[in-house]
PDB file of N, CA and C in Angstrom:
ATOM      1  N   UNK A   1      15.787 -20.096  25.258  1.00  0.00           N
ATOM      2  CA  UNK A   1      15.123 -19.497  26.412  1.00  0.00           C
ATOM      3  C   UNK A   1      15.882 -19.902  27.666  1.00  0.00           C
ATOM      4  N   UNK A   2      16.090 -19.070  28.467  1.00  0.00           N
ATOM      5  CA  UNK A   2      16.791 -19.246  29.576  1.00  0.00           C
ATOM      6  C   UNK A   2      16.054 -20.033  30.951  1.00  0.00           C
ATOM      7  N   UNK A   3      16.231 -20.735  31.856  1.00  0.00           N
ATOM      8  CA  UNK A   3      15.707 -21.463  32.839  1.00  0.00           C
ATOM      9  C   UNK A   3      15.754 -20.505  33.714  1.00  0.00           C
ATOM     10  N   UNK A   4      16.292 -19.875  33.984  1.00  0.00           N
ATOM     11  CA  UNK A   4      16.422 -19.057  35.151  1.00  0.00           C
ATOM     12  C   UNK A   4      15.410 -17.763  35.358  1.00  0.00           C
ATOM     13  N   UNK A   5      14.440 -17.462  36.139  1.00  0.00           N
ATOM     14  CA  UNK A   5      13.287 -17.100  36.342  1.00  0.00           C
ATOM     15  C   UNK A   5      13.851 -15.400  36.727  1.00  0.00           C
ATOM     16  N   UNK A   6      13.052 -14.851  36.867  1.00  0.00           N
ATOM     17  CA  UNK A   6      13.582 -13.591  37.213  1.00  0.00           C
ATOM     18  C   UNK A   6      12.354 -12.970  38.033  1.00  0.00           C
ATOM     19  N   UNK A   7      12.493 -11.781  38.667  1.00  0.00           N
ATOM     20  CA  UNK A   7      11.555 -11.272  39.189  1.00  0.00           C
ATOM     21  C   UNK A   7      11.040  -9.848  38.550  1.00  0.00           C
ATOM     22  N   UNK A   8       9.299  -9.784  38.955  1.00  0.00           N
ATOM     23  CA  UNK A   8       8.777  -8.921  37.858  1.00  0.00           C
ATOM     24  C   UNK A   8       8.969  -8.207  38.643  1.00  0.00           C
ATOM     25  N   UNK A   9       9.159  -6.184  38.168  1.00  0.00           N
ATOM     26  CA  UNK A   9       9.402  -5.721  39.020  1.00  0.00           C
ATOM     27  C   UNK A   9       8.316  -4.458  39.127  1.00  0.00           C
ATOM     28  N   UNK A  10       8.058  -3.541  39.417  1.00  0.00           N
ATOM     29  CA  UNK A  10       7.211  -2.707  39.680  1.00  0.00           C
ATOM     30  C   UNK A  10       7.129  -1.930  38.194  1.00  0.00           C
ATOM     31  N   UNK A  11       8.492  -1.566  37.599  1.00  0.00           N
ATOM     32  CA  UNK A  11       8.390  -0.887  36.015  1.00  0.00           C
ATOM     33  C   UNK A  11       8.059  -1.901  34.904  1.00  0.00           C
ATOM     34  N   UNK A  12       8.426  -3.455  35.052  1.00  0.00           N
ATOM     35  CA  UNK A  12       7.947  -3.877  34.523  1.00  0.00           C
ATOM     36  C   UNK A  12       6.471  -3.845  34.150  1.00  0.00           C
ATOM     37  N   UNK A  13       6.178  -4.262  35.774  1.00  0.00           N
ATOM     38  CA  UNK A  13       4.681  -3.901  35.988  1.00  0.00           C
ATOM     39  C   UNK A  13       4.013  -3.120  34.698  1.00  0.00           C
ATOM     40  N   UNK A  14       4.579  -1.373  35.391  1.00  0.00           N
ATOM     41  CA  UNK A  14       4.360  -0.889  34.489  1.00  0.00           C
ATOM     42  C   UNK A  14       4.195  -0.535  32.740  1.00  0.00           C
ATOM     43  N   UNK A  15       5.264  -1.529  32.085  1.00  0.00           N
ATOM     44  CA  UNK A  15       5.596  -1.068  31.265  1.00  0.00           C
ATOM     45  C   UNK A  15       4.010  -2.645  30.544  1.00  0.00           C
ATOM     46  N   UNK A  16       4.113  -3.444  31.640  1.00  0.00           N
ATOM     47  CA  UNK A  16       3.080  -4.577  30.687  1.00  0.00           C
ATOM     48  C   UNK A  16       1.569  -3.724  30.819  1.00  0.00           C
ATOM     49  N   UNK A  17       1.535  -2.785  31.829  1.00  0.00           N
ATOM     50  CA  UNK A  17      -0.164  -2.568  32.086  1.00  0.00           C
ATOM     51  C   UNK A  17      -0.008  -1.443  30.958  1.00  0.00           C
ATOM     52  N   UNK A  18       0.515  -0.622  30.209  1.00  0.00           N
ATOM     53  CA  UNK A  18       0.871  -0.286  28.894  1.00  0.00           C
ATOM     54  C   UNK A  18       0.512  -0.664  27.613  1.00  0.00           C
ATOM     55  N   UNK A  19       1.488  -1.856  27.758  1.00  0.00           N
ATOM     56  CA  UNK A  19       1.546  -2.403  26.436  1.00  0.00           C
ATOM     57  C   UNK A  19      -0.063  -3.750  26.319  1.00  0.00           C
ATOM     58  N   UNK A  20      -0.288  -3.896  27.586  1.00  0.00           N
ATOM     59  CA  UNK A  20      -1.656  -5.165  27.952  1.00  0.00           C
ATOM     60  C   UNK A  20      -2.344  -4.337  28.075  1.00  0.00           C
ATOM     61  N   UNK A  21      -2.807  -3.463  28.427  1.00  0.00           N
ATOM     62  CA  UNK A  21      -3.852  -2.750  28.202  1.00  0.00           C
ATOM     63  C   UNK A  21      -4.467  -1.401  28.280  1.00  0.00           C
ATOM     64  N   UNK A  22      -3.367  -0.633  27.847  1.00  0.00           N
ATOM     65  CA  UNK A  22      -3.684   0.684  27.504  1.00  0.00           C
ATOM     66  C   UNK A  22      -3.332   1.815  28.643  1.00  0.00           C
ATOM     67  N   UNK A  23      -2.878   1.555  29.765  1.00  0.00           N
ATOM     68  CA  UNK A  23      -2.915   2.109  30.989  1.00  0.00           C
ATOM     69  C   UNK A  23      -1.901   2.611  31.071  1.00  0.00           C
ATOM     70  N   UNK A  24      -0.890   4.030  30.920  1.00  0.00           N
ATOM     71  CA  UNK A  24      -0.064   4.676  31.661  1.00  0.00           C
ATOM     72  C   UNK A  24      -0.009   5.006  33.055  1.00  0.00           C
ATOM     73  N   UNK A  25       1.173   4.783  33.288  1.00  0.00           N
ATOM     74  CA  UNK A  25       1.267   4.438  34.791  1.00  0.00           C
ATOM     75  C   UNK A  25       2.618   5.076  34.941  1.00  0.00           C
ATOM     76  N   UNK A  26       3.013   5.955  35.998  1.00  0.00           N
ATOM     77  CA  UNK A  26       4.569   6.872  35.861  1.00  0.00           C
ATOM     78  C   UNK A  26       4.930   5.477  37.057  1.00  0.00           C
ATOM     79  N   UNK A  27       6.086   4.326  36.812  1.00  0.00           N
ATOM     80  CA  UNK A  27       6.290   3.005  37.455  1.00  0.00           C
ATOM     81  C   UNK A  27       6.847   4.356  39.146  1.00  0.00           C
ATOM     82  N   UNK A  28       7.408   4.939  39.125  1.00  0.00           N
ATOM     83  CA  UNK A  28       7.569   5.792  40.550  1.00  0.00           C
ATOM     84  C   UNK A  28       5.943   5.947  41.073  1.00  0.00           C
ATOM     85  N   UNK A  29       5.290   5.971  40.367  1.00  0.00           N
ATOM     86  CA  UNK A  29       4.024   6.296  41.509  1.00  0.00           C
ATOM     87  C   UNK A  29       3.124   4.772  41.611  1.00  0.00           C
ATOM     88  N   UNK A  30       3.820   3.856  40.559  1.00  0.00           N
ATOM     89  CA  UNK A  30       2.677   2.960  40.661  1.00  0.00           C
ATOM     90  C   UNK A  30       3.951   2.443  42.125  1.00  0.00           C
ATOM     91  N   UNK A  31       5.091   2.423  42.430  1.00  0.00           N
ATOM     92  CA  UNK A  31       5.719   1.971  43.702  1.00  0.00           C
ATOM     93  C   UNK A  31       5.218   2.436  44.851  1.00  0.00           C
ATOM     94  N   UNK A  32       5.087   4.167  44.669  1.00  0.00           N
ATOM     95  CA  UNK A  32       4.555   4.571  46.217  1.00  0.00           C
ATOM     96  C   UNK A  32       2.892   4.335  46.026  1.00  0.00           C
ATOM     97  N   UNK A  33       2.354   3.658  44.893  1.00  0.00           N
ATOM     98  CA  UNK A  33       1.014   3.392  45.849  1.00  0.00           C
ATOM     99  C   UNK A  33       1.119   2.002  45.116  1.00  0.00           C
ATOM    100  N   UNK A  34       1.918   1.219  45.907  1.00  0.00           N
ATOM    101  CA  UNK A  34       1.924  -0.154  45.278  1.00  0.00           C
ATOM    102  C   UNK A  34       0.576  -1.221  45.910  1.00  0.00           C
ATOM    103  N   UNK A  35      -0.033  -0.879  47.264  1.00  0.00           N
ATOM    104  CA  UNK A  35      -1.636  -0.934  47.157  1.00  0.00           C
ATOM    105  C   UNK A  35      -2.632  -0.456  47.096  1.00  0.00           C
ATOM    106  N   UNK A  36      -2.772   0.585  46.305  1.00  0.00           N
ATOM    107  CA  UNK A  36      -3.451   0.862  45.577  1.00  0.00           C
ATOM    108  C   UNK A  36      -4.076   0.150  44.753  1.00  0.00           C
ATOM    109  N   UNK A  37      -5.760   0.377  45.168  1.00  0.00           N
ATOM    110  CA  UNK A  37      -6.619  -1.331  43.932  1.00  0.00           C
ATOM    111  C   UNK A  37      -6.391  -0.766  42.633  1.00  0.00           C
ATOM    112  N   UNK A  38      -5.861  -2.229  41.706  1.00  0.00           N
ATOM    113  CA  UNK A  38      -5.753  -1.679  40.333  1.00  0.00           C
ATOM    114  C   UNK A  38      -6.589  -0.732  39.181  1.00  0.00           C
ATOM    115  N   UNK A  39      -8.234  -0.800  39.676  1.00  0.00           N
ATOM    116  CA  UNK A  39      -8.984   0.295  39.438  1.00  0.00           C
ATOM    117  C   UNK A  39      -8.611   1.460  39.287  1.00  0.00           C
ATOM    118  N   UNK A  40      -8.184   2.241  40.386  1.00  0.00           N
ATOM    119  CA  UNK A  40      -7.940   3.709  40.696  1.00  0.00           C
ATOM    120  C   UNK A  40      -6.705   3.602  39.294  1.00  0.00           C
ATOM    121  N   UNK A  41      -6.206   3.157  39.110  1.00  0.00           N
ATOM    122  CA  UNK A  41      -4.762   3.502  37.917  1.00  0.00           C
ATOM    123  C   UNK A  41      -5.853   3.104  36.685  1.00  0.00           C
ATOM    124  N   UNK A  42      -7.063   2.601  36.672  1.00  0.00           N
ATOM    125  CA  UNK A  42      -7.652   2.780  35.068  1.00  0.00           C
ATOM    126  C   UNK A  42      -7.485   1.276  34.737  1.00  0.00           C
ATOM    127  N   UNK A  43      -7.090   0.449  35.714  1.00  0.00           N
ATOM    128  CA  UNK A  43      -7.119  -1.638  34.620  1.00  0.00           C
ATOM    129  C   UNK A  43      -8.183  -2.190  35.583  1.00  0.00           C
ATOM    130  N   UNK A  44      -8.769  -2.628  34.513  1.00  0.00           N
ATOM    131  CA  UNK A  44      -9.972  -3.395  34.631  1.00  0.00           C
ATOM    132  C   UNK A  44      -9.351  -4.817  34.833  1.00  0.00           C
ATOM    133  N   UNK A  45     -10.177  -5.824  35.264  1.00  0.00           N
ATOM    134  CA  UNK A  45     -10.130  -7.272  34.645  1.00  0.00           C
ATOM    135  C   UNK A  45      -9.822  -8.109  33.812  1.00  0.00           C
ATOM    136  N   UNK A  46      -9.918  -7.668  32.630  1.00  0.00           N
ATOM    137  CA  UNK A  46      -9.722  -7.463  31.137  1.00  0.00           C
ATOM    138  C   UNK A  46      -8.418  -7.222  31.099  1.00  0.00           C
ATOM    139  N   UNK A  47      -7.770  -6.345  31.446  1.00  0.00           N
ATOM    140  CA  UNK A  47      -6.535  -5.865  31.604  1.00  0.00           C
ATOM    141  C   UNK A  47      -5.471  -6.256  31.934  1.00  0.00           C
ATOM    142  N   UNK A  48      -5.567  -7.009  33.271  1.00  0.00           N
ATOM    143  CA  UNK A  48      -5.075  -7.799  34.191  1.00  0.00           C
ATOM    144  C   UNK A  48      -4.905  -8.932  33.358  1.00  0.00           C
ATOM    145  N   UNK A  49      -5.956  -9.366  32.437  1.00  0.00           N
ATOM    146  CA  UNK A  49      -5.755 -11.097  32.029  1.00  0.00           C
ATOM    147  C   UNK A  49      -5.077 -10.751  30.780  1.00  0.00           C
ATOM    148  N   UNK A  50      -4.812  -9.603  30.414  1.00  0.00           N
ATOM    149  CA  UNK A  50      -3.849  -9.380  29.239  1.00  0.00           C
ATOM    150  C   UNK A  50      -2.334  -9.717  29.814  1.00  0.00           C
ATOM    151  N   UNK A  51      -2.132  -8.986  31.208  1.00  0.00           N
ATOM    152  CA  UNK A  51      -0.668  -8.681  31.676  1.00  0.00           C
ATOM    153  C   UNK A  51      -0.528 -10.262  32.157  1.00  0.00           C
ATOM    154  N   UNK A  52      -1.160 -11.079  32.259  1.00  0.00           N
ATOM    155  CA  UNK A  52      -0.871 -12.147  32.577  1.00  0.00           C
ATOM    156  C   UNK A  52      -0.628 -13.290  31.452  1.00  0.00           C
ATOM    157  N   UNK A  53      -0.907 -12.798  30.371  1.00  0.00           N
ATOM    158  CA  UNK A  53      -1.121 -13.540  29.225  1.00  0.00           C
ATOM    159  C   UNK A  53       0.406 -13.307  28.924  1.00  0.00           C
ATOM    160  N   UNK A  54       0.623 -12.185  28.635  1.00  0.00           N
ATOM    161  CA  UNK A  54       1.886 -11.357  28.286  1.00  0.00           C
ATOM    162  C   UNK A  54       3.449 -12.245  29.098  1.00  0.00           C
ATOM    163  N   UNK A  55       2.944 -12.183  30.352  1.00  0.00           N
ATOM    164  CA  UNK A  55       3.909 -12.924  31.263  1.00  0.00           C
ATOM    165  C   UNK A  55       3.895 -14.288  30.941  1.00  0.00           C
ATOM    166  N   UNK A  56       2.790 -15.236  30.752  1.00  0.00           N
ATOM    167  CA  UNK A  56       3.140 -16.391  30.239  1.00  0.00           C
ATOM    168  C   UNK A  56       3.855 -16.168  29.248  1.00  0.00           C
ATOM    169  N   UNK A  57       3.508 -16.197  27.950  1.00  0.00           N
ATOM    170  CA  UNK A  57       3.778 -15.975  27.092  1.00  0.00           C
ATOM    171  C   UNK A  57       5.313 -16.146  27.018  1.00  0.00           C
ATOM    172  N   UNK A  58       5.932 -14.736  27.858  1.00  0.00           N
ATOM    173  CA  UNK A  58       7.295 -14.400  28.219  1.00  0.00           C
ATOM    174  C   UNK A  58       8.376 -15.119  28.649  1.00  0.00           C
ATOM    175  N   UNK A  59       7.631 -16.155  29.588  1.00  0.00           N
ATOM    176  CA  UNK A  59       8.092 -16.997  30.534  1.00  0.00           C
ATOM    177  C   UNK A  59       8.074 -18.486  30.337  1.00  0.00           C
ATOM    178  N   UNK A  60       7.124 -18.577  29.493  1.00  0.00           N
ATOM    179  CA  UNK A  60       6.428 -20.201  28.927  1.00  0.00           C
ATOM    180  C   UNK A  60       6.282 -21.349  29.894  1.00  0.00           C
ATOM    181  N   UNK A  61       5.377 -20.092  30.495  1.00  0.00           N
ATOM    182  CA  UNK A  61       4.958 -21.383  31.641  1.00  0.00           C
ATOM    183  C   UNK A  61       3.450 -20.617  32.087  1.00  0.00           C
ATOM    184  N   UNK A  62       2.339 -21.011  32.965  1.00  0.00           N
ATOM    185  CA  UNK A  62       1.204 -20.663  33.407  1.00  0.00           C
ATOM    186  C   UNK A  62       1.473 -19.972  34.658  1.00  0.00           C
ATOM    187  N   UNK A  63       0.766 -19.071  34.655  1.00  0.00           N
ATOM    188  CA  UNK A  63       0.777 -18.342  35.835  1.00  0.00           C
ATOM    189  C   UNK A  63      -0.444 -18.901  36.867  1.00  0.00           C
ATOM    190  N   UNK A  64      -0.662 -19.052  38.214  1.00  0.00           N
ATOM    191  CA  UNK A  64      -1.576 -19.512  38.862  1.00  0.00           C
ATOM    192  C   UNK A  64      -2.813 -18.777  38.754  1.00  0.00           C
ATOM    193  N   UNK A  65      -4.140 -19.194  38.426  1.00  0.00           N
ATOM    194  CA  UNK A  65      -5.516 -18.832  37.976  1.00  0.00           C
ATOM    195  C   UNK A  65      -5.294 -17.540  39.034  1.00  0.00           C
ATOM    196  N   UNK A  66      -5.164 -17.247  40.280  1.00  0.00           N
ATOM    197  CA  UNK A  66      -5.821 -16.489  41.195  1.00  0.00           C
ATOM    198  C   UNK A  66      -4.997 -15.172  40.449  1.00  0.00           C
ATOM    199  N   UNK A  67      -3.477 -14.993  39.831  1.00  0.00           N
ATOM    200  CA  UNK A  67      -3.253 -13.563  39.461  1.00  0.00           C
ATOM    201  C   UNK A  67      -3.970 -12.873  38.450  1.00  0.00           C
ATOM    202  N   UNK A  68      -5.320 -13.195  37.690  1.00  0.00           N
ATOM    203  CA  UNK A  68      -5.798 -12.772  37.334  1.00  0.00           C
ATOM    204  C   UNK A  68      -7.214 -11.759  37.914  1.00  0.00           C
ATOM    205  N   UNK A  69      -6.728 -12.085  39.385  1.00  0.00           N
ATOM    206  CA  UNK A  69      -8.040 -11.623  40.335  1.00  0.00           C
ATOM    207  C   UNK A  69      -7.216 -10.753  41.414  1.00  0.00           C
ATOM    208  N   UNK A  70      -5.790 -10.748  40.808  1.00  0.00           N
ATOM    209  CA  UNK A  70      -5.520  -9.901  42.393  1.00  0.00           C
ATOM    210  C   UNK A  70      -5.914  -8.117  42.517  1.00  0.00           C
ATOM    211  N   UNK A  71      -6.055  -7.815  43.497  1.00  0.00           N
ATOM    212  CA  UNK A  71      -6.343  -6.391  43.337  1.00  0.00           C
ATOM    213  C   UNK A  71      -5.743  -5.187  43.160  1.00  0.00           C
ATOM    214  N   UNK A  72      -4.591  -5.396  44.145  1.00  0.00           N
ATOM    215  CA  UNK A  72      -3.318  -4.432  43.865  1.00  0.00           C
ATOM    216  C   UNK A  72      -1.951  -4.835  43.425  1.00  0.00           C
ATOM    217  N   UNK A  73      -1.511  -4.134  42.836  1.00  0.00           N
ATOM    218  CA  UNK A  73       0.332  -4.390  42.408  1.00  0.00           C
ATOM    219  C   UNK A  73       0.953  -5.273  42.985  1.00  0.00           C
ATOM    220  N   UNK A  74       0.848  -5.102  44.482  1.00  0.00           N
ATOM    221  CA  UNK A  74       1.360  -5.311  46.127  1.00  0.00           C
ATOM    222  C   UNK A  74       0.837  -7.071  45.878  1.00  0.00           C
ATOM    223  N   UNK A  75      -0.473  -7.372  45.579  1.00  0.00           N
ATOM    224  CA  UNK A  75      -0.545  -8.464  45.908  1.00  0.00           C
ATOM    225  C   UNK A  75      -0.471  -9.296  44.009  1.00  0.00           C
ATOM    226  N   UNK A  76      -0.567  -8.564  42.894  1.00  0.00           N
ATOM    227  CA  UNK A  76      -0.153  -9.429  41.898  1.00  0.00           C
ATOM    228  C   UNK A  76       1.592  -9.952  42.175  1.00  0.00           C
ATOM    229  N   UNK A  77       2.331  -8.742  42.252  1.00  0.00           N
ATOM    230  CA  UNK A  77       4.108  -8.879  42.073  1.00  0.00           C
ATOM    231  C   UNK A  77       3.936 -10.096  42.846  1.00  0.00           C
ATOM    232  N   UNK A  78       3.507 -10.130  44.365  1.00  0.00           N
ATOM    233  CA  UNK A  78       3.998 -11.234  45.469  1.00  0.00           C
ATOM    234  C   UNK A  78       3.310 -12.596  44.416  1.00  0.00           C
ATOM    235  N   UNK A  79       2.227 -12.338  44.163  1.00  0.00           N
ATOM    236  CA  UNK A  79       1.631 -13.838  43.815  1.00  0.00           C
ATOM    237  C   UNK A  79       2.720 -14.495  42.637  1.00  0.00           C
ATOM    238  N   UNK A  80       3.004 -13.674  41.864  1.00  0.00           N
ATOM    239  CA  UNK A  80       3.113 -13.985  40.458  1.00  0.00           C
ATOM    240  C   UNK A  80       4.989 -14.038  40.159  1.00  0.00           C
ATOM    241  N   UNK A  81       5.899 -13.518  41.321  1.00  0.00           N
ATOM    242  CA  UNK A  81       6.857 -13.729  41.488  1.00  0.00           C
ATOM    243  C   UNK A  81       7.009 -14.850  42.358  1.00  0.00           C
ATOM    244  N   UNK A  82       5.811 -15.349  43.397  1.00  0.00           N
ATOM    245  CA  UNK A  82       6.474 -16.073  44.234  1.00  0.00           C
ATOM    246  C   UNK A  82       6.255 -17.030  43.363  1.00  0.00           C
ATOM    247  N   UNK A  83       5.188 -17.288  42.475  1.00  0.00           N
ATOM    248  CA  UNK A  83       4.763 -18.585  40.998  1.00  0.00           C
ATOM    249  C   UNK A  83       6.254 -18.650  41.141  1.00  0.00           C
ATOM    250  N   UNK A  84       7.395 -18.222  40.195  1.00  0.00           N
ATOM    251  CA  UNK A  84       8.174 -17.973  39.766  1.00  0.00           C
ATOM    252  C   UNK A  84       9.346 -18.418  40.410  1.00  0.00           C
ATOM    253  N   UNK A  85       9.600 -18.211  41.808  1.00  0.00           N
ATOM    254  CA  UNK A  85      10.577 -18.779  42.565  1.00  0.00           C
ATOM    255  C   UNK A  85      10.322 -20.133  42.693  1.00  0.00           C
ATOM    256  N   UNK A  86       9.183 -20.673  43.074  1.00  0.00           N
ATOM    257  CA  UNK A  86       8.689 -21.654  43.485  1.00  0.00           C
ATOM    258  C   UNK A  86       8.254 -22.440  42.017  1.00  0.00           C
ATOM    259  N   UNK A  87       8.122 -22.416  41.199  1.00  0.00           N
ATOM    260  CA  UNK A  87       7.944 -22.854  40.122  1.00  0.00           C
ATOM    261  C   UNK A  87       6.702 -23.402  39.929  1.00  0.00           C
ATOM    262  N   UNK A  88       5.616 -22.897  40.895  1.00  0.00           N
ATOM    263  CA  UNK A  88       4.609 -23.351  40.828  1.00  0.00           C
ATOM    264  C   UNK A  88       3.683 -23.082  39.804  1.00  0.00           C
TER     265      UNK A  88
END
């Protein structure tokens, strides 16, 4: 496994709210409405703690409790990439 962290990106995004929980998402529209609350695209709560599971998992490390509560794209990517830079 590599040390070097990377950043999640909007298709990623997409491609985990997919495979975590059922949600097609065209990653071009989940960008132009990147706040947009995750509701309106169809992920629940439930959903969210899949794509976060997924990212640990990926990464082998914990993601901070609050990205399981964020509301839009806009504010998971920032939370959950800045985890990531910061190694928090």
């Amino acid at each position: 496994m590599t040390t070097e962290m990377t950043q999640v990106t909007v298709e990623e995004l997409a491609t985990l709210m997919k495979k975590a929980a059922g949600v097609t998402v065209d990653p071009h529209d989940l960008e132009r409405r990147v706040d947009t609350p995750f509701a309106e695209f169809g992920l629940d709560s439930l959903g969210l703690l899949g794509i976060v599971g997924e990212l640990e998992n990926r990464h082998g490390r914990a993601l901070p409790t609050d990205a399981e509560r964020c509301k839009s794209p806009r504010q998971f990517l920032d939370l959950v990439n800045g985890a990531f830079t910061t190694g928090a």
